[in-house]
PDB file of N, CA and C in Angstrom:
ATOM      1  N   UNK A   1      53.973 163.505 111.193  1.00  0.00           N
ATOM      2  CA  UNK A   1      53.765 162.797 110.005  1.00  0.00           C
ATOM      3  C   UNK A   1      54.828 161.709 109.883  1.00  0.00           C
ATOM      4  N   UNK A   2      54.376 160.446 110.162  1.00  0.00           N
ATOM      5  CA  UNK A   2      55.612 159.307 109.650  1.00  0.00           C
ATOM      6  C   UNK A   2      55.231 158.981 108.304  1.00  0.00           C
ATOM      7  N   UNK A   3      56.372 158.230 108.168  1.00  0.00           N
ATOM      8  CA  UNK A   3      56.528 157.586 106.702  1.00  0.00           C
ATOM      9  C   UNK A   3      56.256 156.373 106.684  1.00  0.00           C
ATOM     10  N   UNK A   4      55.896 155.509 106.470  1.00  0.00           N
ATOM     11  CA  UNK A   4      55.259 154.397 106.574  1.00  0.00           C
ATOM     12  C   UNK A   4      55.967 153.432 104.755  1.00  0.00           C
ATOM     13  N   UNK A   5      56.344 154.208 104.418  1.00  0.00           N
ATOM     14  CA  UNK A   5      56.618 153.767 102.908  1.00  0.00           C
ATOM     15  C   UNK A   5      58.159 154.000 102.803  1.00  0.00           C
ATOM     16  N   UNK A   6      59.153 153.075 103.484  1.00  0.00           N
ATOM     17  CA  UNK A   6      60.962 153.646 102.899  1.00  0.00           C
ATOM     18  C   UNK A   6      61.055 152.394 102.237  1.00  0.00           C
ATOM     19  N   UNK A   7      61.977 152.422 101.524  1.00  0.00           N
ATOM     20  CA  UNK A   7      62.920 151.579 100.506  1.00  0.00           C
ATOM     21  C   UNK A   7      63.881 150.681 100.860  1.00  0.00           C
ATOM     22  N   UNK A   8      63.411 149.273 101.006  1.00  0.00           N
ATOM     23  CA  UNK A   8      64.595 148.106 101.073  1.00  0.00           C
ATOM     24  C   UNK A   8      65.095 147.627 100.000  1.00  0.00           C
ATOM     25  N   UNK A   9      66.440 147.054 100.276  1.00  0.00           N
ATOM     26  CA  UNK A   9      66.650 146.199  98.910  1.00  0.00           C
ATOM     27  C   UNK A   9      65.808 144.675  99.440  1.00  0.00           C
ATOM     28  N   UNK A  10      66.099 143.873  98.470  1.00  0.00           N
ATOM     29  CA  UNK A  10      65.471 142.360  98.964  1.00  0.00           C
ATOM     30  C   UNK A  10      66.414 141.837  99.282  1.00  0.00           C
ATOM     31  N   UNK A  11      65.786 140.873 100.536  1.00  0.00           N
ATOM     32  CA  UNK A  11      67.042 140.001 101.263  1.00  0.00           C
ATOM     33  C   UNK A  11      67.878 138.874 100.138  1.00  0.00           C
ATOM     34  N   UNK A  12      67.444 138.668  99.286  1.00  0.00           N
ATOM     35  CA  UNK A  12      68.117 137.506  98.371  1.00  0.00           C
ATOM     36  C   UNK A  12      68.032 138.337  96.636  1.00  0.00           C
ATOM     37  N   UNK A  13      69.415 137.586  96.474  1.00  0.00           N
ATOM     38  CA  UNK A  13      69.853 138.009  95.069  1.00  0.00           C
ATOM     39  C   UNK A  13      68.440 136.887  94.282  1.00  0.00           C
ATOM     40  N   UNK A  14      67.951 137.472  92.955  1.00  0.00           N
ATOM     41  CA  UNK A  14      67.151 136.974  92.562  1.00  0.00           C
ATOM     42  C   UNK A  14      68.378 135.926  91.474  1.00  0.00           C
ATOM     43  N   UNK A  15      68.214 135.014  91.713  1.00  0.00           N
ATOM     44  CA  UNK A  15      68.516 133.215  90.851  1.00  0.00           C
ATOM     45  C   UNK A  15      69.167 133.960  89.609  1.00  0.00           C
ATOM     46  N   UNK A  16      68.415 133.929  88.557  1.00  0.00           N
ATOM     47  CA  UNK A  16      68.886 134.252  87.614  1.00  0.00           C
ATOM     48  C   UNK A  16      70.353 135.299  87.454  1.00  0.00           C
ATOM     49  N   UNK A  17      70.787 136.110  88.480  1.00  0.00           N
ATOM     50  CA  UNK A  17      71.685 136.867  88.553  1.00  0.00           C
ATOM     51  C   UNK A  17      72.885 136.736  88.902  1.00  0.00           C
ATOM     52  N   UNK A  18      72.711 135.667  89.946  1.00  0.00           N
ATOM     53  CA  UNK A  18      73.305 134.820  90.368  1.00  0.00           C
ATOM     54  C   UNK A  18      74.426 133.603  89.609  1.00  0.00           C
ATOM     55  N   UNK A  19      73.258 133.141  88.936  1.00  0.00           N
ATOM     56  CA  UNK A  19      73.755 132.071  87.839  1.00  0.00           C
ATOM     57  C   UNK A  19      74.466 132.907  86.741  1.00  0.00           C
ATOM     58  N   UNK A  20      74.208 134.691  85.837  1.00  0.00           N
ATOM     59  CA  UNK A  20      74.349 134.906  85.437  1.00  0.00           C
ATOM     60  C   UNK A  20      76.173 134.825  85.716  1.00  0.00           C
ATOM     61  N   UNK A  21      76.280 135.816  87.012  1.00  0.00           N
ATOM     62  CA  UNK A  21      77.417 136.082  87.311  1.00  0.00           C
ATOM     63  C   UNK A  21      78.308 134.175  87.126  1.00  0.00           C
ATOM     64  N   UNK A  22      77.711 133.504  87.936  1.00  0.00           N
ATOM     65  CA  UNK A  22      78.722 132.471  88.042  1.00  0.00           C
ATOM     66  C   UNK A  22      79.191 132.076  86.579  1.00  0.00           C
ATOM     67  N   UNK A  23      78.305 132.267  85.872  1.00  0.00           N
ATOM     68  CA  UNK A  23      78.677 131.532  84.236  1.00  0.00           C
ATOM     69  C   UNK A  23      79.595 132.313  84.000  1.00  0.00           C
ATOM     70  N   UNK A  24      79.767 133.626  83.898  1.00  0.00           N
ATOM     71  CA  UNK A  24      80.551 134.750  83.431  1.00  0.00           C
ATOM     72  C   UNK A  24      81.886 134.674  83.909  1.00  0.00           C
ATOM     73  N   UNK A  25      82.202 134.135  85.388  1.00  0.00           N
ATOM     74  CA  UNK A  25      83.485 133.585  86.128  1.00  0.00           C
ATOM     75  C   UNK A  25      83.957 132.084  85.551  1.00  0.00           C
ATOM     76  N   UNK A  26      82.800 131.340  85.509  1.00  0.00           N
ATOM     77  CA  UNK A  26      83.673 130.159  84.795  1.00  0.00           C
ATOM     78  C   UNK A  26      84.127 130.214  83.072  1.00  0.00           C
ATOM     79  N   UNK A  27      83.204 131.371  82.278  1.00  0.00           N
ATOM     80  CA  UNK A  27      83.806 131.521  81.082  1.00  0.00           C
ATOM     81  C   UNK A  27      85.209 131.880  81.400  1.00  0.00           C
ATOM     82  N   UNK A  28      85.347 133.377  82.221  1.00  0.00           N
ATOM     83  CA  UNK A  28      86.613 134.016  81.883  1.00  0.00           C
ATOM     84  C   UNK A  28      87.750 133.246  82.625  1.00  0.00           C
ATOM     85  N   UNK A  29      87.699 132.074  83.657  1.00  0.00           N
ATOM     86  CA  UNK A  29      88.316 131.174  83.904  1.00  0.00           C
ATOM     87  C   UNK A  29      88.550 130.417  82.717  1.00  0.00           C
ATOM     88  N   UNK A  30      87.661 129.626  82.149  1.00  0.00           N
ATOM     89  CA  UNK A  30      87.887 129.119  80.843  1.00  0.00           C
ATOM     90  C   UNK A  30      88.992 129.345  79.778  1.00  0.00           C
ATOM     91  N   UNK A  31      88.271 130.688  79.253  1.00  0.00           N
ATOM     92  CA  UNK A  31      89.759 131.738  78.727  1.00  0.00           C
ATOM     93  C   UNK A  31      90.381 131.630  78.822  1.00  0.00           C
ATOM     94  N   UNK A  32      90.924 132.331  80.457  1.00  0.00           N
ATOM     95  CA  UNK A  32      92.340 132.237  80.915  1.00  0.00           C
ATOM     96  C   UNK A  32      93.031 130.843  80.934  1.00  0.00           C
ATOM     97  N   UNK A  33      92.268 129.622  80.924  1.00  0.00           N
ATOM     98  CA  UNK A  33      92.968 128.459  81.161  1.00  0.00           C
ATOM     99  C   UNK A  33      93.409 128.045  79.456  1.00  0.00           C
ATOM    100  N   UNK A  34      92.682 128.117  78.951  1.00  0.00           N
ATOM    101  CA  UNK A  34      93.231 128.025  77.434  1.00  0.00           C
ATOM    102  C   UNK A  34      94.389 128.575  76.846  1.00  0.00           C
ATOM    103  N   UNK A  35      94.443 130.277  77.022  1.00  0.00           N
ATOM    104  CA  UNK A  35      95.398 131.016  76.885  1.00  0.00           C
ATOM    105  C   UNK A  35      96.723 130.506  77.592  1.00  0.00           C
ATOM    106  N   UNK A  36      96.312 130.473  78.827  1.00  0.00           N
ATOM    107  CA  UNK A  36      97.934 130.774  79.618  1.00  0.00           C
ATOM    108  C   UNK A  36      98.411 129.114  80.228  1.00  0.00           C
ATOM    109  N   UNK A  37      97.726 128.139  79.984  1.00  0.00           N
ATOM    110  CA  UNK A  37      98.109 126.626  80.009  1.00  0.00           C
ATOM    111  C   UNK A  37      99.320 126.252  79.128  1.00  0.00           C
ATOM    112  N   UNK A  38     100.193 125.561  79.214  1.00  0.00           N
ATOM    113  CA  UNK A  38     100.888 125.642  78.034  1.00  0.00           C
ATOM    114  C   UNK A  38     100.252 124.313  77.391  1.00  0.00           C
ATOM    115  N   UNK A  39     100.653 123.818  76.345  1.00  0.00           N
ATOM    116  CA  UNK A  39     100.883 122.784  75.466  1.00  0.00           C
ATOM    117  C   UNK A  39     101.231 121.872  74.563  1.00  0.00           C
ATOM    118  N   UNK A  40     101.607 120.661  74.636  1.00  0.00           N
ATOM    119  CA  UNK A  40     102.586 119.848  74.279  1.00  0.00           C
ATOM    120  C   UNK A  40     102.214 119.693  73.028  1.00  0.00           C
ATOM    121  N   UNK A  41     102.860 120.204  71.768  1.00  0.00           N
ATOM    122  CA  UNK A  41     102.943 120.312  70.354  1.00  0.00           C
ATOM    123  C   UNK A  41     103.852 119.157  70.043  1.00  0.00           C
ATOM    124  N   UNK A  42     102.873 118.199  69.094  1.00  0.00           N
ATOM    125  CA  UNK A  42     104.122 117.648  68.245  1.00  0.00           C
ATOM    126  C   UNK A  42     104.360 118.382  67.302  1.00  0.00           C
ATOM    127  N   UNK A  43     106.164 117.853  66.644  1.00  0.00           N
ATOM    128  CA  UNK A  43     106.551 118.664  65.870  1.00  0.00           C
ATOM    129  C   UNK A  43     107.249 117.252  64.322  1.00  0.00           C
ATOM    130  N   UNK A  44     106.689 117.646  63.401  1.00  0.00           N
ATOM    131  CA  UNK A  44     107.249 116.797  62.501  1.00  0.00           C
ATOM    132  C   UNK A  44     108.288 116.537  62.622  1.00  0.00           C
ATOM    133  N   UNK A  45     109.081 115.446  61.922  1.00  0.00           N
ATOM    134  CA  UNK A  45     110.265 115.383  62.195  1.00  0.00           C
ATOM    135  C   UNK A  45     111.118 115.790  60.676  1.00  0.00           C
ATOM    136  N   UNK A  46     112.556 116.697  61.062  1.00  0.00           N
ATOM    137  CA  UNK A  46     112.556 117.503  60.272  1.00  0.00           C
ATOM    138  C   UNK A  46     113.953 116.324  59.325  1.00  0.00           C
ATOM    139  N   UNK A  47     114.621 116.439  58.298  1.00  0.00           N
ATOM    140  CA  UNK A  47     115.433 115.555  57.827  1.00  0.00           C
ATOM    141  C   UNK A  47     116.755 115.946  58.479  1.00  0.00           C
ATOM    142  N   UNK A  48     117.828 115.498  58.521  1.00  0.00           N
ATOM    143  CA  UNK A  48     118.660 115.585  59.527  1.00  0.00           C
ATOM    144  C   UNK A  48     118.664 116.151  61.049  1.00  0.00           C
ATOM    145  N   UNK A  49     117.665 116.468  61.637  1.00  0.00           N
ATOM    146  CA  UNK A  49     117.196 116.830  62.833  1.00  0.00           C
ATOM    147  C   UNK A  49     117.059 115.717  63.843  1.00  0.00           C
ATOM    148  N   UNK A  50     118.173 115.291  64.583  1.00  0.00           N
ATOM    149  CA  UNK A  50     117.619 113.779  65.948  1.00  0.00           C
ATOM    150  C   UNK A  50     117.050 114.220  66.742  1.00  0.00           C
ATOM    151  N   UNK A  51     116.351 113.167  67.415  1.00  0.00           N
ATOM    152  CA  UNK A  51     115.336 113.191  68.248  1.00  0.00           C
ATOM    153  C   UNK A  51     115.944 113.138  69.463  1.00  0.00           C
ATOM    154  N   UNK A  52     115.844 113.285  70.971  1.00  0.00           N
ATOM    155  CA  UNK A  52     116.227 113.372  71.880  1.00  0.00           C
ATOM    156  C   UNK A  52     116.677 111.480  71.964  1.00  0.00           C
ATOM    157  N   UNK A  53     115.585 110.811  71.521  1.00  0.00           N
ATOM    158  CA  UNK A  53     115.881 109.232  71.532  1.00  0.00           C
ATOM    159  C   UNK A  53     117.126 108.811  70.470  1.00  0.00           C
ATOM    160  N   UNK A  54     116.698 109.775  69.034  1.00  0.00           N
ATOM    161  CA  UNK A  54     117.962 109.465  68.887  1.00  0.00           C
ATOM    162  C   UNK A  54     119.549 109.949  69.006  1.00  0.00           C
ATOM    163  N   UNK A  55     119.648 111.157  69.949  1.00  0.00           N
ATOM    164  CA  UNK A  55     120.331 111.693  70.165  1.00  0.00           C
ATOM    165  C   UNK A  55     121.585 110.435  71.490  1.00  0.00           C
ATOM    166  N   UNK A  56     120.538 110.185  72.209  1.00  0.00           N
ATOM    167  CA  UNK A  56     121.010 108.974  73.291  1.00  0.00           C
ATOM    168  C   UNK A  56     121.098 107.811  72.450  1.00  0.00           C
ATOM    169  N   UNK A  57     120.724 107.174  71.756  1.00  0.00           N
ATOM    170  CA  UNK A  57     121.094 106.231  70.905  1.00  0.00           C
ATOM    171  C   UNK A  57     122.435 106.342  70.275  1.00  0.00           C
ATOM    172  N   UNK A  58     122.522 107.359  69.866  1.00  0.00           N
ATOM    173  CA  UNK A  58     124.136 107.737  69.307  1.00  0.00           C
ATOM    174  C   UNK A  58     125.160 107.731  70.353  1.00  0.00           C
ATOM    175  N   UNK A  59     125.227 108.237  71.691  1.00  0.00           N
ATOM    176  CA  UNK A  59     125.557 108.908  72.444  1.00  0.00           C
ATOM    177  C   UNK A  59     125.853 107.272  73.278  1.00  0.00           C
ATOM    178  N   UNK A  60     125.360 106.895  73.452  1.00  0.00           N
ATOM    179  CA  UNK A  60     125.679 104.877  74.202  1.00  0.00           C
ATOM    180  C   UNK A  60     126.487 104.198  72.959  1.00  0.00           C
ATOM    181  N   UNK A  61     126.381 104.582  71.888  1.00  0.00           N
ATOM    182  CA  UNK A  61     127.120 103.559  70.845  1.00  0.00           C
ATOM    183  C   UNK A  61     127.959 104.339  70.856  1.00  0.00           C
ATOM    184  N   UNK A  62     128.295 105.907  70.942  1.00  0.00           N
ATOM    185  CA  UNK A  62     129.427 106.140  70.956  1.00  0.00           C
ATOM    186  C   UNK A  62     130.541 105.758  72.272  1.00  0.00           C
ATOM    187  N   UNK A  63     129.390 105.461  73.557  1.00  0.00           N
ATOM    188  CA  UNK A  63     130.280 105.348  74.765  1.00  0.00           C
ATOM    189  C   UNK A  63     130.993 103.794  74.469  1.00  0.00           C
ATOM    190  N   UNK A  64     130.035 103.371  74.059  1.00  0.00           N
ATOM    191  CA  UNK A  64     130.666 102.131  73.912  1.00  0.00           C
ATOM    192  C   UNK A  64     131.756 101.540  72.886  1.00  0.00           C
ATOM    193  N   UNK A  65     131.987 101.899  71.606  1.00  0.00           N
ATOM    194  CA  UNK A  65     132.792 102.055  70.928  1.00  0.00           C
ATOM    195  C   UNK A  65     134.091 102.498  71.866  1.00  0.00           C
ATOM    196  N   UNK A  66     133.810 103.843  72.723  1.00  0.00           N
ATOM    197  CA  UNK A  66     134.970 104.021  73.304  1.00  0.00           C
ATOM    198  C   UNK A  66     135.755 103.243  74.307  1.00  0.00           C
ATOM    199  N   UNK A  67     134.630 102.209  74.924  1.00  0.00           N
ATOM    200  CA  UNK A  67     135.325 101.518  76.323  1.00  0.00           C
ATOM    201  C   UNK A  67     135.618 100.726  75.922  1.00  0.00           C
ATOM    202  N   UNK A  68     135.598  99.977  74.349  1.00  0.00           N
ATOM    203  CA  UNK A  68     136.287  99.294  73.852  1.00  0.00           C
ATOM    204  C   UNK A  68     137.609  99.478  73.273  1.00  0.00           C
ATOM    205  N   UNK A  69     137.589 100.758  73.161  1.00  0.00           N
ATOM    206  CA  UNK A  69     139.046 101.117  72.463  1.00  0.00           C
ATOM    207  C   UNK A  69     139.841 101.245  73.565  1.00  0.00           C
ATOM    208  N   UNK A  70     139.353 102.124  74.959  1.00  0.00           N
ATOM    209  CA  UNK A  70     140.171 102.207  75.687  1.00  0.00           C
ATOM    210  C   UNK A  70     140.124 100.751  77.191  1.00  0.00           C
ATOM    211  N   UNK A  71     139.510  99.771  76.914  1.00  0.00           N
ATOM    212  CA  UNK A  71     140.018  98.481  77.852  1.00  0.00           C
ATOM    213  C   UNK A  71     140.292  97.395  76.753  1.00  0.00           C
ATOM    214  N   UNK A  72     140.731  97.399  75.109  1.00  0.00           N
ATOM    215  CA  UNK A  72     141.010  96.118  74.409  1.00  0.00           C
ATOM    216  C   UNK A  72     142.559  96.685  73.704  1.00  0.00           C
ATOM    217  N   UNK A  73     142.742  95.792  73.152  1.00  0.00           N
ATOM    218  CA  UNK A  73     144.505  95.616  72.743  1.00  0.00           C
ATOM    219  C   UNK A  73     144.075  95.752  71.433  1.00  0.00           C
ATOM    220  N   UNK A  74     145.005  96.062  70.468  1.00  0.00           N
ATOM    221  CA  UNK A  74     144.985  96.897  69.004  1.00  0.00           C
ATOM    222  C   UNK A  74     146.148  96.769  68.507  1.00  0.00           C
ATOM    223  N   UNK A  75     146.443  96.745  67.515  1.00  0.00           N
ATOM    224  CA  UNK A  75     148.168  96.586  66.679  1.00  0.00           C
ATOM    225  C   UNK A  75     147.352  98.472  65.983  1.00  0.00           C
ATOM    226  N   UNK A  76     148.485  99.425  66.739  1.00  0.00           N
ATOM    227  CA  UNK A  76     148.685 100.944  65.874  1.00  0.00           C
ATOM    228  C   UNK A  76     149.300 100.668  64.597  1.00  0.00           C
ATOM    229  N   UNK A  77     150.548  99.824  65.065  1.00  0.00           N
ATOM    230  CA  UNK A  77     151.327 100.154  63.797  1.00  0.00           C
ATOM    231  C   UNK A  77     152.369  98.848  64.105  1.00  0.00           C
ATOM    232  N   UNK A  78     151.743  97.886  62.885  1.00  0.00           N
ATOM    233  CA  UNK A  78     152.699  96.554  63.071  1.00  0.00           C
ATOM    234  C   UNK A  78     153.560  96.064  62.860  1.00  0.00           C
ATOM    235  N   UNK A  79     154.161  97.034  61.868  1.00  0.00           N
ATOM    236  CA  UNK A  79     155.399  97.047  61.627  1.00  0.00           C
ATOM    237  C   UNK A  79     156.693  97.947  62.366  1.00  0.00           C
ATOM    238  N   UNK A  80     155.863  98.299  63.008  1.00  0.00           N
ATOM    239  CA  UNK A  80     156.703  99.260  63.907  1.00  0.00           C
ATOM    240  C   UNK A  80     156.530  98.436  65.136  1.00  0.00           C
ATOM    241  N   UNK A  81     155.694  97.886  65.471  1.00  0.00           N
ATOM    242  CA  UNK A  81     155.546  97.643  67.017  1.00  0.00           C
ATOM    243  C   UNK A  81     154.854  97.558  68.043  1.00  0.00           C
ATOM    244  N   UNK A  82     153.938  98.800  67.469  1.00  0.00           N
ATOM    245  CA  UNK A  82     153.228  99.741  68.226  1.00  0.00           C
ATOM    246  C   UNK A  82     151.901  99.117  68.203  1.00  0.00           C
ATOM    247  N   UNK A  83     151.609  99.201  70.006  1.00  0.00           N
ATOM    248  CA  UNK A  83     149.718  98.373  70.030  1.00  0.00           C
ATOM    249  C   UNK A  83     149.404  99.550  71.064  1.00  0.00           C
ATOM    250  N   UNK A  84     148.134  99.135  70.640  1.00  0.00           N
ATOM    251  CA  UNK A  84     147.535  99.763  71.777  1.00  0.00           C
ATOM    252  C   UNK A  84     146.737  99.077  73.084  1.00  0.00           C
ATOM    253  N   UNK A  85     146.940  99.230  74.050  1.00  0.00           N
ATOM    254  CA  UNK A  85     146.753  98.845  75.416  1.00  0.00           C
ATOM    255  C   UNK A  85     145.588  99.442  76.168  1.00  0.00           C
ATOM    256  N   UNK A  86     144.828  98.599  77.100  1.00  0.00           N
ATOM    257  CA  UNK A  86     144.382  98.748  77.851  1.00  0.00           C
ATOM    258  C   UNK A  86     144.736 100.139  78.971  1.00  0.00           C
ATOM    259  N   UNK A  87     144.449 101.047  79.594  1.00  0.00           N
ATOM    260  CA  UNK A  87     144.859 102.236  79.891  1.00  0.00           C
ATOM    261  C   UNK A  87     145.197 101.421  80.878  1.00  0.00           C
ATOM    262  N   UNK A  88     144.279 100.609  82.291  1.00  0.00           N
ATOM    263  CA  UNK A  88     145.171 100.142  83.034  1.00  0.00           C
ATOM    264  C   UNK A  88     147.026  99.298  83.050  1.00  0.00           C
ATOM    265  N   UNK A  89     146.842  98.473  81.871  1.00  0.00           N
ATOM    266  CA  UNK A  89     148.091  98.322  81.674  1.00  0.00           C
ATOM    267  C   UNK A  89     148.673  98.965  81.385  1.00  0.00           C
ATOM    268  N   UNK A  90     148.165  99.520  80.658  1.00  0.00           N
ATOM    269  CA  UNK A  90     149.548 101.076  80.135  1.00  0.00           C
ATOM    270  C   UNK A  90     149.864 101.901  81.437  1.00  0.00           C
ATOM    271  N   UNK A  91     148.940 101.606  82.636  1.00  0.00           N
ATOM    272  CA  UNK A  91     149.778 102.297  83.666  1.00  0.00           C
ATOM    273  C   UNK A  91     150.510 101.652  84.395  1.00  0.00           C
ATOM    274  N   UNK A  92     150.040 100.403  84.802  1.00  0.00           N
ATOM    275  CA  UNK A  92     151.123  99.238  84.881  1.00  0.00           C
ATOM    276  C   UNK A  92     152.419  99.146  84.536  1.00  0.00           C
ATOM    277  N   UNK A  93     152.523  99.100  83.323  1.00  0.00           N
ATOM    278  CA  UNK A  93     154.141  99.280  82.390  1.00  0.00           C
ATOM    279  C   UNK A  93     154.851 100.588  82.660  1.00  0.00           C
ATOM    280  N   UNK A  94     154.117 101.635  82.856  1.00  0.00           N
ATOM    281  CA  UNK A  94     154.737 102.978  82.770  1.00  0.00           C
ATOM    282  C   UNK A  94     155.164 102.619  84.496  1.00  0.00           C
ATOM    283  N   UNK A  95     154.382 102.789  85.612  1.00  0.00           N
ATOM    284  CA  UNK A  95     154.597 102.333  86.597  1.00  0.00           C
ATOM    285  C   UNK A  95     156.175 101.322  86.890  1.00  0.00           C
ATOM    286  N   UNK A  96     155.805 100.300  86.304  1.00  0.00           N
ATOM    287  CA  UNK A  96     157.160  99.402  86.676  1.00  0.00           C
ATOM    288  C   UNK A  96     158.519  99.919  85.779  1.00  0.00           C
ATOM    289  N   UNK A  97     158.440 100.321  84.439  1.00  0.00           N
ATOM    290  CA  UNK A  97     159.565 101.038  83.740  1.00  0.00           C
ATOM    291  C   UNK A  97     160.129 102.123  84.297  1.00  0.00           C
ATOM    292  N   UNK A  98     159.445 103.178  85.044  1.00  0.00           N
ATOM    293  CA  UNK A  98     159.371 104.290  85.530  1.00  0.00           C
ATOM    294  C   UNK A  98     159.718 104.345  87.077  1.00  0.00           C
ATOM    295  N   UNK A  99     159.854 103.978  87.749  1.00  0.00           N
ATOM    296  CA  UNK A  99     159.682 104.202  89.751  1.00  0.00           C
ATOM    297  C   UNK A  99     160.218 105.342  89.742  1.00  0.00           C
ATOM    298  N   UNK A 100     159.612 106.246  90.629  1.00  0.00           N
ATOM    299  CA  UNK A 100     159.243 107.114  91.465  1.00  0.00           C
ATOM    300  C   UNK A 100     161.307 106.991  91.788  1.00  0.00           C
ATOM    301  N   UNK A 101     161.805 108.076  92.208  1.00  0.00           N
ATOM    302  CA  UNK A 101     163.226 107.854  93.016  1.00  0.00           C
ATOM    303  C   UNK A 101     162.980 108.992  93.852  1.00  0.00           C
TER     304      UNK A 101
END
């Protein structure tokens, strides 16, 4: 007695199942890209709070204020005498007042 009647699956996924699954991978891709992406929030600006721009804005006017104090000449105290110098000259003077023995 043969059997003439056994059980295959079918050679091809039927379409619809197919497509089902793929949608279901690009949702939970989706998801995940939303969730775990980061993103660039602006943030009001708060009242005494600087901005990175104006943080460097301060930060060059302060350099500069300084390379003026320390390469220009100044009266400290004018009745006394006292100026203030250029750091190179001030090593200059200390230099020649001073030698090394």
């Amino acid at each position: 007695m043969s059997d003439t009647s056994h059980f295959s699956f079918p050679h091809r996924t039927p379409v619809f199942t197919t497509v089902l699954v793929l949608l279901c991978f690009a949702a939970f891709g989706l998801l995940a890209w939303k969730v775990y992406v980061p993103r660039a929030y602006t943030v009001d600006k708060v009242e005494g709070v600087k901005t990175p721009a104006d943080r460097k804005a301060l930060l060059t006017e302060h350099q500069a204020k300084e390379h003026a104090v320390a390469t220009g000449y100044a009266w400290v105290d004018a009745k006394a005498g006292v100026v203030r110098l250029p750091i190179d000259r001030a090593i200059e003077l200390t230099v020649r007042d001073h030698p090394r023995k």
